[in-house]
Protein backbone atom coordinates (compact mmCIF):
# COMPACT_ATOMS: atom_id res chain seq x y z
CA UNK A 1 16.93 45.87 11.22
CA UNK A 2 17.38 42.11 12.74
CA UNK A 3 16.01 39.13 11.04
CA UNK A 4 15.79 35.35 11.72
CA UNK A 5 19.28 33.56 10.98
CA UNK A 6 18.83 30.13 9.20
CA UNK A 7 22.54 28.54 8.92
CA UNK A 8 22.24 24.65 8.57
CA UNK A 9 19.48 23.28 11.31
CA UNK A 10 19.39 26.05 13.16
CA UNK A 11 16.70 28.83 13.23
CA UNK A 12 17.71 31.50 15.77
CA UNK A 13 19.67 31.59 19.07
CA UNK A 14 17.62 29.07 20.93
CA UNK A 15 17.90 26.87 18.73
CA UNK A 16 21.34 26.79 18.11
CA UNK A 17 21.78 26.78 21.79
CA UNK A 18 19.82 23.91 22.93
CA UNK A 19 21.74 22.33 20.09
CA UNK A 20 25.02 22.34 22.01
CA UNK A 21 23.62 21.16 25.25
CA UNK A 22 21.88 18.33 23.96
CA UNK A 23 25.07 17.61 21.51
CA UNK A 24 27.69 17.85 24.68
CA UNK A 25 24.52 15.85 27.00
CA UNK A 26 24.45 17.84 29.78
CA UNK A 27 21.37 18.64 31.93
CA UNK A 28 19.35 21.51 31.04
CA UNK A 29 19.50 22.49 35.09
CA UNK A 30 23.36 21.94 34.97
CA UNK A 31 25.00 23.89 31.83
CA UNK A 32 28.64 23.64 32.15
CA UNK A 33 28.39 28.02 31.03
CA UNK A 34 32.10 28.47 30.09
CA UNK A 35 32.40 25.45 27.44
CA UNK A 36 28.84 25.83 26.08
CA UNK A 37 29.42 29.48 25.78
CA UNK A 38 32.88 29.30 23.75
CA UNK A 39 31.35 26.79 21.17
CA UNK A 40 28.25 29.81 21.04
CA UNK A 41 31.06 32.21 20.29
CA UNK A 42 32.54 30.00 17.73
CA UNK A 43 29.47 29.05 15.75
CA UNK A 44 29.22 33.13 15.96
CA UNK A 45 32.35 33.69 14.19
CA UNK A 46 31.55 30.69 11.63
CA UNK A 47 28.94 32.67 10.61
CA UNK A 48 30.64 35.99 10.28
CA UNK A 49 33.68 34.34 8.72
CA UNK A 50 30.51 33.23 6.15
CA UNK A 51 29.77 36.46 5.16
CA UNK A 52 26.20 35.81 6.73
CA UNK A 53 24.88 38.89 8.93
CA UNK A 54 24.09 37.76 12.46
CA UNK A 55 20.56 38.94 13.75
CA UNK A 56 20.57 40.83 16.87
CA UNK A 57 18.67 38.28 19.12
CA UNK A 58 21.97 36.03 18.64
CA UNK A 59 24.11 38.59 19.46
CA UNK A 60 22.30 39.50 22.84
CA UNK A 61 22.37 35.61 23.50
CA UNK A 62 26.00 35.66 23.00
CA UNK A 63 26.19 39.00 25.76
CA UNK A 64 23.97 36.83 28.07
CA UNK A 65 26.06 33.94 28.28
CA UNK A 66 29.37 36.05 28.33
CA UNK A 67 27.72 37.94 31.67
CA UNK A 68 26.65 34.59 32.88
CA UNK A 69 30.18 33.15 32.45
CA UNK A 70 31.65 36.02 34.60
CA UNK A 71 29.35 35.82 37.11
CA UNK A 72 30.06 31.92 37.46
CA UNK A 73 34.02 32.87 37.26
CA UNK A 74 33.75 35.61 40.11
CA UNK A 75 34.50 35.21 43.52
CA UNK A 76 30.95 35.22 45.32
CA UNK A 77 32.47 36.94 48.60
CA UNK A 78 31.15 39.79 50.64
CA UNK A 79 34.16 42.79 52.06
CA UNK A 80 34.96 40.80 54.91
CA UNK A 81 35.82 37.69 52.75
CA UNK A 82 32.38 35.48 53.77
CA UNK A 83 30.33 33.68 51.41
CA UNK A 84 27.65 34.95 49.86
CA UNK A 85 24.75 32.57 49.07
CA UNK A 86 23.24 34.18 45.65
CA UNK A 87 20.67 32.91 43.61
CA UNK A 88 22.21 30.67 40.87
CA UNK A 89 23.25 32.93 37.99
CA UNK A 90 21.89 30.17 35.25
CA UNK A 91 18.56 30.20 36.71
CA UNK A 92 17.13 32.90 34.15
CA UNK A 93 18.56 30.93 31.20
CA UNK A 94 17.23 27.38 32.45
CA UNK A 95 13.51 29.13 32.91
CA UNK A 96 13.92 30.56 29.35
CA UNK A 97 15.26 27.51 27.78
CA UNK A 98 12.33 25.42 28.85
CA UNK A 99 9.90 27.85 27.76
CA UNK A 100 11.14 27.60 24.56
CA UNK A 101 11.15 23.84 24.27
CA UNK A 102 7.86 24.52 25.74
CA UNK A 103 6.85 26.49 22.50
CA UNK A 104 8.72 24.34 20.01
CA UNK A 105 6.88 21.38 21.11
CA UNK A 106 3.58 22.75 20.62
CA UNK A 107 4.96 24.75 17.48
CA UNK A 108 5.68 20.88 15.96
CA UNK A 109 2.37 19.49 17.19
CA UNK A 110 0.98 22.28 15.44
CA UNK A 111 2.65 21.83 12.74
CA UNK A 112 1.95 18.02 12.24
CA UNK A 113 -1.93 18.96 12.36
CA UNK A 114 -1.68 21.64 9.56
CA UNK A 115 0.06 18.45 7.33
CA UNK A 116 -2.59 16.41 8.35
CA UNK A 117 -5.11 18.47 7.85
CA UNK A 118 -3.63 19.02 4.32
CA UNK A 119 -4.04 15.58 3.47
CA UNK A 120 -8.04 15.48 4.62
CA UNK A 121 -10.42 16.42 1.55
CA UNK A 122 -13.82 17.41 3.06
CA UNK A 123 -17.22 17.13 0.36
CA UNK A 124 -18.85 20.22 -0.05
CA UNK A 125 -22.11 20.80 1.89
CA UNK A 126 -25.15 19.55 0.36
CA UNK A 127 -28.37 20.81 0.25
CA UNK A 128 -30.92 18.45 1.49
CA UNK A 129 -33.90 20.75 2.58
CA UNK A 130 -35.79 18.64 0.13
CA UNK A 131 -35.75 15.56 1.67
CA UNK A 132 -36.47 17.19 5.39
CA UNK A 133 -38.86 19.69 4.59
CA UNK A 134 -41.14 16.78 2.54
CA UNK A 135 -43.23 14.29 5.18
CA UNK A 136 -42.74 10.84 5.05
CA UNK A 137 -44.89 8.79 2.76
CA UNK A 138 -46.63 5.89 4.13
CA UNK A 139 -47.94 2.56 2.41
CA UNK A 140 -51.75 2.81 2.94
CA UNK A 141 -52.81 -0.81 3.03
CA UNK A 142 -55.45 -2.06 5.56
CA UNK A 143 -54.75 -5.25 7.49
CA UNK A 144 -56.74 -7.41 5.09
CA UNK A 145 -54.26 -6.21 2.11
CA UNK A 146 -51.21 -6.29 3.69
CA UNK A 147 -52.13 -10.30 5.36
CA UNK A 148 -52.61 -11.01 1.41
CA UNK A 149 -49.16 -9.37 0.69
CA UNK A 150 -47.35 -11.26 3.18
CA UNK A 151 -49.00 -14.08 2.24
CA UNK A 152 -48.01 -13.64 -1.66
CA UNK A 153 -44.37 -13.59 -0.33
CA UNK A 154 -44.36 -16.57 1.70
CA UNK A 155 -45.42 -18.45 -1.59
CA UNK A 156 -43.31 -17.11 -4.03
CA UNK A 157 -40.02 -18.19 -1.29
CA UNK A 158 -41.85 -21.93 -0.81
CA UNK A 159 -41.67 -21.82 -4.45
CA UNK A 160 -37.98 -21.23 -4.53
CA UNK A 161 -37.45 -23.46 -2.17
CA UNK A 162 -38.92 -26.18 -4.26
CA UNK A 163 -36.81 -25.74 -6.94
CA UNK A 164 -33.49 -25.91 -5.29
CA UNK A 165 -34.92 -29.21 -3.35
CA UNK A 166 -35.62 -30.97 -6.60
CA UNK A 167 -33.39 -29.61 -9.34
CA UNK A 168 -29.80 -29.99 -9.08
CA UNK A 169 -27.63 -28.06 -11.38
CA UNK A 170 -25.99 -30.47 -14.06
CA UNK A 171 -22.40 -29.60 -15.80
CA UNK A 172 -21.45 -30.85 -18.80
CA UNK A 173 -19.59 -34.21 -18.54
CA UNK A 174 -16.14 -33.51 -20.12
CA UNK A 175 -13.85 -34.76 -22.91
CA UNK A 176 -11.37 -37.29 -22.04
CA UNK A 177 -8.72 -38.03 -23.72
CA UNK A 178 -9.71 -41.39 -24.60
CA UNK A 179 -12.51 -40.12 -26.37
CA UNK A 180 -10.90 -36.98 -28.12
CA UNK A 181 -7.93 -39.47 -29.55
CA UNK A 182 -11.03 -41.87 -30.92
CA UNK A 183 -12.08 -38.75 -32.59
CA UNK A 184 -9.17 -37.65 -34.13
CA UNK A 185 -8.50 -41.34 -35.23
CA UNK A 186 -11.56 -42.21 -36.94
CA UNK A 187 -11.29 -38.80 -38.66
CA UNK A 188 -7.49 -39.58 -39.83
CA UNK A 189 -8.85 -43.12 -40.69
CA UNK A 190 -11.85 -42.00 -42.73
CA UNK A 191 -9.95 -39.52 -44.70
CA UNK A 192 -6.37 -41.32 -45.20
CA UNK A 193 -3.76 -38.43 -47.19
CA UNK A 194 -5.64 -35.87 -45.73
CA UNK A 195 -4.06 -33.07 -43.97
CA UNK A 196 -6.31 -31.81 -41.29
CA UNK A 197 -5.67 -28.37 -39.21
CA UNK A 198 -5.59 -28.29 -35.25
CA UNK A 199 -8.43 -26.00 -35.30
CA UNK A 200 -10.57 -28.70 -37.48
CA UNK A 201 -10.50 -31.01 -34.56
CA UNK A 202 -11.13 -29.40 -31.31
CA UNK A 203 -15.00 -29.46 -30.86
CA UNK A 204 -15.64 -26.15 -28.92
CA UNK A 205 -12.55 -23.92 -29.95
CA UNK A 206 -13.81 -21.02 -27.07
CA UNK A 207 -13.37 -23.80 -24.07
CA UNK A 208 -10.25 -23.91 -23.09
CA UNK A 209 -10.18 -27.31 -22.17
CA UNK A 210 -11.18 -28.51 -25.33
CA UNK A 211 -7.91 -26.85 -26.94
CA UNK A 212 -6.05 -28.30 -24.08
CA UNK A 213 -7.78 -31.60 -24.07
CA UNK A 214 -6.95 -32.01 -27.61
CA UNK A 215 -3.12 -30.33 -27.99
CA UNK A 216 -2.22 -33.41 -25.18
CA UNK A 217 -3.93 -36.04 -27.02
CA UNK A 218 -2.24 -35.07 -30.21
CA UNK A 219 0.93 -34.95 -28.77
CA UNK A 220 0.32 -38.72 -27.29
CA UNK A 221 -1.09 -40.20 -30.58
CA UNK A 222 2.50 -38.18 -32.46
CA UNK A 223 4.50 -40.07 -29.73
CA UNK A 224 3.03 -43.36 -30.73
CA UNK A 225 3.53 -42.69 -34.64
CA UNK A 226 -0.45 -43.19 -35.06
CA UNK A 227 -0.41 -39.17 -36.43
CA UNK A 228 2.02 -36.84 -37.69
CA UNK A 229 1.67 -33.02 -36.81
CA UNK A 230 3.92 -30.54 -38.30
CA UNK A 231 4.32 -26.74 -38.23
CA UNK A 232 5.70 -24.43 -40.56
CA UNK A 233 6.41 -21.54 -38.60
CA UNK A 234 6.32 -20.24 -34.81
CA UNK A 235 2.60 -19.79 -33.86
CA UNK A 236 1.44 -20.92 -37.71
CA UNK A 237 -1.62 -23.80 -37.61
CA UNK A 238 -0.85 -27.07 -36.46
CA UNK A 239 -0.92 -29.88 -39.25
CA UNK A 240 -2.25 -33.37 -38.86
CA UNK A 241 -1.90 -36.28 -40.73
CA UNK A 242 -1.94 -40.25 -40.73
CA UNK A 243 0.86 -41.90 -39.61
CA UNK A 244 2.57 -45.45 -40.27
CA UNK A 245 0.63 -46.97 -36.83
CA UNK A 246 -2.68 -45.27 -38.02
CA UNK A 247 -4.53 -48.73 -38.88
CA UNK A 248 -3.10 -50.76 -36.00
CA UNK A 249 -6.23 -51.98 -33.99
CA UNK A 250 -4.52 -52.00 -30.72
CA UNK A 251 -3.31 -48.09 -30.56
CA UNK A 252 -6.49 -47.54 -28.35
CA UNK A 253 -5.79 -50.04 -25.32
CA UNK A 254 -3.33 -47.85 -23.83
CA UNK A 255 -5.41 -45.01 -23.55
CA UNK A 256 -8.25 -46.37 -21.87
CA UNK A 257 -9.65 -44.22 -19.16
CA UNK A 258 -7.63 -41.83 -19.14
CA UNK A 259 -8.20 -38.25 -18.64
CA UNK A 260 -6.76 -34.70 -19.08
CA UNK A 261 -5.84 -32.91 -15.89
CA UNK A 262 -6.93 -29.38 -16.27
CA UNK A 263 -4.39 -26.64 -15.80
């Protein structure tokens, strides 16, 4: 009993044989027969030198091509030495070499629509008879009531409108740094030896730009010697206390105006 040969790319004769004539680029209408037969016969043997047992349909290939190659080979004479104009010998091979590239085409495009088709996940029908079998439900108003409706409406949106035209939405005007270092001063000043914690002097600890607002002004007011801030360990509470410039009156003059850039 035959069965399909897969050695390497190739699945059956065809294959292999369309194989060598596109490898060796020759034209499907013009197969050079002897050389694309002997490398036929050679992949043949490969396969039997493998131990693999060659279908039958590769085997009749192989007698085809071998009957094709003698015909080419022969003389094409009549008994009185003339010419004989036959019909091309490959001509059976060429028709049954397109048909198969004819097949294998639509075998791929068929092939690509299954995996595509794979990747598509349909919902399951739903039943809706519910909604179609009901009749529609309509609003019964009479012109009177709806006018009054529409009228409601129109109200309520001049209303709106009102609003927006003569309220403006006010944010909250924020901390410079000017004013968070006059702060911290006057609560180093009031409280001279006392250690105070970073957390003790940042007004809203949730906004973020409080912490930040007051980290940089505490760093500024350290660089001047008005404060001294120490830490006793990596990410431990930062501690503040008065420093030898604390008292000077003129430690606020260069701070003037200034603000914070937020990050």
């Amino acid at each position: 009993m035959s069965y399909k040969v897969k050695l390497k790319a190739f699945e059956g004769p065809f294959d292999l044989l369309v194989y060598l004539i596109e490898n060796a680029e020759m034209s499907i209408y013009d197969i050079q027969i002897s050389e694309i037969t002997n490398q036929y016969l050679s992949y043949i043997r490969e396969m039997e030198e493998k131990d693999v047992t060659v279908a039958t349909e590769f085997m009749v290939l192989a007698a085809t091509l071998i009957e094709i190659k003698s015909k080419m080979i022969l003389p094409r004479t009549n008994e009185t030495g003339d010419s004989l104009v036959e019909e091309d010998p490959r001509t059976m091979l060429v028709e049954r070499i397109l048909e198969y590239k004819r097949f294998k085409k639509a075998a791929d495009i068929l092939q690509a629509q299954e995996e595509r088709g794979l990747r598509i996940f349909e919902k399951p029908q739903e039943d809706i008879s519910q909604y179609l079998e009901n009749p529609d439900e309509y609003l019964s108003l009479d012109l009177k009531q709806f006018a009054g409706a529409f009228n409601l409406f129109i109200q309520k949106k001049q209303k709106v409108e009102a609003v927006r035209k003569h309220y403006t939405r006010i944010e909250r005007e924020r901390a410079t740094m000017e004013g968070r270092i006059k702060m911290i001063l006057g609560a180093v000043r009031s409280k001279l030896g006392q250690i105070f914690s970073f957390k003790d002097l940042v007004p809203n600890k949730k906004d973020r730009y409080d912490v930040v607002v007051t980290f940089m002004s505490l760093l500024e007011m350290a660089k001047e010697r008005v404060i001294k801030v120490d830490q006793k360990a990596l990410y431990a509470d930062i501690e503040v206390s008065a420093g030898e410039r604390v008292n000077e009156d003129t430690v606020l003059d260069k701070y003037q105006g200034q603000e914070v850039q937020e990050a």
